[in-house]
C-alpha atoms as a PDB file:
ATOM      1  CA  UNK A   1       0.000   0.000   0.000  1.00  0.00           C
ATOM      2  CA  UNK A   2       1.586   3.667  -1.346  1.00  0.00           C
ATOM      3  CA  UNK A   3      -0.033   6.540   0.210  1.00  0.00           C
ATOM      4  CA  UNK A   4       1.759   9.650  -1.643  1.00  0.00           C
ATOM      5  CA  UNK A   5       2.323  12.336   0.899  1.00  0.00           C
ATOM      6  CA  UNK A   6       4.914  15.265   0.223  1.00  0.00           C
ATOM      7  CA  UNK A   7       8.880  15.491   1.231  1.00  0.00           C
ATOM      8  CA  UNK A   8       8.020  17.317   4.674  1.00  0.00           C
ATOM      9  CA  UNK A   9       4.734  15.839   5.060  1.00  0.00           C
ATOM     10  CA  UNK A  10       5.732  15.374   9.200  1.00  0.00           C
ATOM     11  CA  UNK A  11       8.925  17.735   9.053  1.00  0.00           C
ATOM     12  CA  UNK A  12       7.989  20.407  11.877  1.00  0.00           C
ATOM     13  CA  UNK A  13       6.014  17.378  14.175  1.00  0.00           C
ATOM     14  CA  UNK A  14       8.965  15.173  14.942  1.00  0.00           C
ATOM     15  CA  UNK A  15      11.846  15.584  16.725  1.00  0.00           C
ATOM     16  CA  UNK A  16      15.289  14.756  14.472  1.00  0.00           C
ATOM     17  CA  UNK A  17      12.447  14.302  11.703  1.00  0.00           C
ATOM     18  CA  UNK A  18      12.275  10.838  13.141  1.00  0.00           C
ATOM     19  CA  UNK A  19      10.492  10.647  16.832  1.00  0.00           C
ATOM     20  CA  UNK A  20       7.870  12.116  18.726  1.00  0.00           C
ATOM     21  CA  UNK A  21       8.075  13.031  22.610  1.00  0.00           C
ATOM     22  CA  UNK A  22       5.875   9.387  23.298  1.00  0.00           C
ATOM     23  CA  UNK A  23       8.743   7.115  21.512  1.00  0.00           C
ATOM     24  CA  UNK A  24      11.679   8.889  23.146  1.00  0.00           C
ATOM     25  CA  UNK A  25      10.215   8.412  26.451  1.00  0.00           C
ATOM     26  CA  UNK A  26       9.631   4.784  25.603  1.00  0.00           C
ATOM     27  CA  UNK A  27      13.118   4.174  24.603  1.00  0.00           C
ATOM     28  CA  UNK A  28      14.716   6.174  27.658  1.00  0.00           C
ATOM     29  CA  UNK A  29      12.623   4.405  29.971  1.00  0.00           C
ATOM     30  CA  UNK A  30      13.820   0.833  28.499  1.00  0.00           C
ATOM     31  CA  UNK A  31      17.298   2.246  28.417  1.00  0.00           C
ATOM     32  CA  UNK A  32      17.306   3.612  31.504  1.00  0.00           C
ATOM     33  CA  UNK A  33      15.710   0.137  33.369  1.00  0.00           C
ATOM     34  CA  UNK A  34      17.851  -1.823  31.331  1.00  0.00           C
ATOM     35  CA  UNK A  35      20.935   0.624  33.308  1.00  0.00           C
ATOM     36  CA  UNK A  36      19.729   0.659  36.187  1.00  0.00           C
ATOM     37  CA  UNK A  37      19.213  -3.544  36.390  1.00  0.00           C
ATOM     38  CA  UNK A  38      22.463  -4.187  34.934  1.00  0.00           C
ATOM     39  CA  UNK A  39      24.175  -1.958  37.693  1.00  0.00           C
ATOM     40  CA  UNK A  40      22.452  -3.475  40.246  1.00  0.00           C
ATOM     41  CA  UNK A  41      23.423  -7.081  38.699  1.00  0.00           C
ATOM     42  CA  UNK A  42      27.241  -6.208  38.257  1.00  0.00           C
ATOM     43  CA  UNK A  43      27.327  -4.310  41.553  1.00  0.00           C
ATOM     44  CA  UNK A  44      26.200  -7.713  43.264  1.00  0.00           C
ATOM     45  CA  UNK A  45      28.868  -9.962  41.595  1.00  0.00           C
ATOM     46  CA  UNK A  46      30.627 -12.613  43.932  1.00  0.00           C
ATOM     47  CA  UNK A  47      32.221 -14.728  41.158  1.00  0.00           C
ATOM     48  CA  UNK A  48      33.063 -14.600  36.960  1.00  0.00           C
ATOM     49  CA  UNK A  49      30.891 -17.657  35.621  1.00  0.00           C
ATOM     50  CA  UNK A  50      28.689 -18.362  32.389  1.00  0.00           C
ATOM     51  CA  UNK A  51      25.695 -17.342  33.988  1.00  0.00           C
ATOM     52  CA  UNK A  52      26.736 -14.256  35.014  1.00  0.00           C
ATOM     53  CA  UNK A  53      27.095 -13.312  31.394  1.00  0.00           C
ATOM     54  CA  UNK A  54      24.034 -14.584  30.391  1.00  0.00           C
ATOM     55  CA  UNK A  55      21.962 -12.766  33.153  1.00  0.00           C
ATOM     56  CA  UNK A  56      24.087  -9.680  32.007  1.00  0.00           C
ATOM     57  CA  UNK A  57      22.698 -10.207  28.434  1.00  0.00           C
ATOM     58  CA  UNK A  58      19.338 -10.979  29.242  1.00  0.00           C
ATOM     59  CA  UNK A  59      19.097  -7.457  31.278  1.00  0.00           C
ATOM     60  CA  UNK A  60      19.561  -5.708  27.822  1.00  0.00           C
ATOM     61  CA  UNK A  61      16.305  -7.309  26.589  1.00  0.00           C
ATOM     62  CA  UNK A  62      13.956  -4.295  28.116  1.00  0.00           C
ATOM     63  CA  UNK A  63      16.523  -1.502  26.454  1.00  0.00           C
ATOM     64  CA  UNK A  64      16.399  -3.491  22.846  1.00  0.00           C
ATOM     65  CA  UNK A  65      12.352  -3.913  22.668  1.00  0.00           C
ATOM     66  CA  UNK A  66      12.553  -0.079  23.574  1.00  0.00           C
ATOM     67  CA  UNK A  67      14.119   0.568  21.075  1.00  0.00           C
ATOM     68  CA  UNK A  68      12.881  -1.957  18.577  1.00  0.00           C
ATOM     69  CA  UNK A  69       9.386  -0.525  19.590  1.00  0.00           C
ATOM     70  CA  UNK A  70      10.380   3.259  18.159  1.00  0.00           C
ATOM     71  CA  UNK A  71      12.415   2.532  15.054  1.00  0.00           C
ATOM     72  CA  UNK A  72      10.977   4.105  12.031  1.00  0.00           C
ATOM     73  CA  UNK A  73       8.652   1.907   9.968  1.00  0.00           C
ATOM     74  CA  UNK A  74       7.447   3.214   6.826  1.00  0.00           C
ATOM     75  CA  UNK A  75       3.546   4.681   6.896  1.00  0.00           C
ATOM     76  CA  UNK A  76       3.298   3.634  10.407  1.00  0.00           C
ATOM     77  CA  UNK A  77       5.779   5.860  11.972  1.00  0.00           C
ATOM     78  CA  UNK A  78       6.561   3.347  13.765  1.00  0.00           C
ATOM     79  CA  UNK A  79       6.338  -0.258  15.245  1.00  0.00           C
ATOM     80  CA  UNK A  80       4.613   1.284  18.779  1.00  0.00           C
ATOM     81  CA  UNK A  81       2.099   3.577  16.415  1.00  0.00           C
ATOM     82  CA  UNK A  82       1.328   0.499  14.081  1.00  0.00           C
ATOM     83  CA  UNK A  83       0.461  -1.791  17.489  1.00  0.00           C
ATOM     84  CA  UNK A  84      -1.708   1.105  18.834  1.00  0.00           C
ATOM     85  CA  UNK A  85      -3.393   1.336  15.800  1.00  0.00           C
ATOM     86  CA  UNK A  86      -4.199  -2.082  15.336  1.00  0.00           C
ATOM     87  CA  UNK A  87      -5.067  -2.067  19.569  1.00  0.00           C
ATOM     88  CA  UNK A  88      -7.601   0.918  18.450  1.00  0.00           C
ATOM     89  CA  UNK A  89      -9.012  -0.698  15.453  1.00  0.00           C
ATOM     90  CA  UNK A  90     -10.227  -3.837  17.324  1.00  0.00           C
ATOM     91  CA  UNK A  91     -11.706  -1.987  19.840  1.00  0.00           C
ATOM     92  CA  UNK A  92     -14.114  -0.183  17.605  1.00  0.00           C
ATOM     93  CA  UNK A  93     -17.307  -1.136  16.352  1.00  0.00           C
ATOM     94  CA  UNK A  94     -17.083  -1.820  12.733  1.00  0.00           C
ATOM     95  CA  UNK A  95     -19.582   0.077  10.254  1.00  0.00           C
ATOM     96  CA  UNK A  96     -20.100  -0.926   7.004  1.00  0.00           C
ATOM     97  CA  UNK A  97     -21.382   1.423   4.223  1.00  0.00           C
ATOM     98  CA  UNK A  98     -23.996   0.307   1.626  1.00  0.00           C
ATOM     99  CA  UNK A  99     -22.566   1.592  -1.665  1.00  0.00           C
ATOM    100  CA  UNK A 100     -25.413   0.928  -3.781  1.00  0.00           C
ATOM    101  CA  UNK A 101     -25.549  -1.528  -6.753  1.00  0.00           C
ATOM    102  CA  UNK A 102     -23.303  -0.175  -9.731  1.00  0.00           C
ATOM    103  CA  UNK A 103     -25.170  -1.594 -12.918  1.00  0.00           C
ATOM    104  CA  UNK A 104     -24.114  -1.754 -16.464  1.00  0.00           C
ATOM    105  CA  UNK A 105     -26.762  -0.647 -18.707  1.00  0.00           C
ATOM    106  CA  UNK A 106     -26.392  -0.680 -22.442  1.00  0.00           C
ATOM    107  CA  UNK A 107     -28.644   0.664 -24.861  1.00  0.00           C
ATOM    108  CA  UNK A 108     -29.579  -1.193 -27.505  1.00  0.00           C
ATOM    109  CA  UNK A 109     -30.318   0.867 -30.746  1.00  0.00           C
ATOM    110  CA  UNK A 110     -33.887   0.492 -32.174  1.00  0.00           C
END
């Protein structure tokens, strides 16, 4: 689907023509638990095993869906607008327009 819209169509709207104020508070937030846990974590240390590493890499999850949530995505904006959208969308009632019946009527010459 191709919806034409012009160069600066949401120029003026976005921050670094690419976010709004709701994404980069997602993505800080994320970034900022992910942080905050991973101190925590390496702060509490008592010995260098596997495990530590994994739990280390598994406390990044909440900072990549943050971001992964407000990367730009085409029409949608973005991956957090297309979810909401969809979120909205089943939540309303749907309303379905008669259109009439189109009919083809030739005339025959006499």
């Amino acid at each position: 689907m191709i919806f034409p819209a012009p160069k600066n169509f949401k120029r003026g709207r976005l921050i670094a023509n690419k976010y709004t104020v709701k994404d980069l508070v997602i993505a800080a937030a994320g970034i900022t638990l992910s942080l905050v846990m991973e101190v925590i974590f390496l702060l509490n240390i008592k010995d260098n095993t596997r495990i530590n590493l994994l739990v280390a890499i598994v406390l990044l999850i909440p900072a990549g869906i943050a971001v992964l949530f407000v990367v730009p995505n085409g029409i949608y904006h973005n991956i957090f607008t297309f979810m909401a959208l969809k979120v909205m969308n089943l939540g309303q009632r749907r309303k379905y327009i008669y259109g009439g019946v189109r009919q083809y009527v030739s005339e025959e010459k006499e």
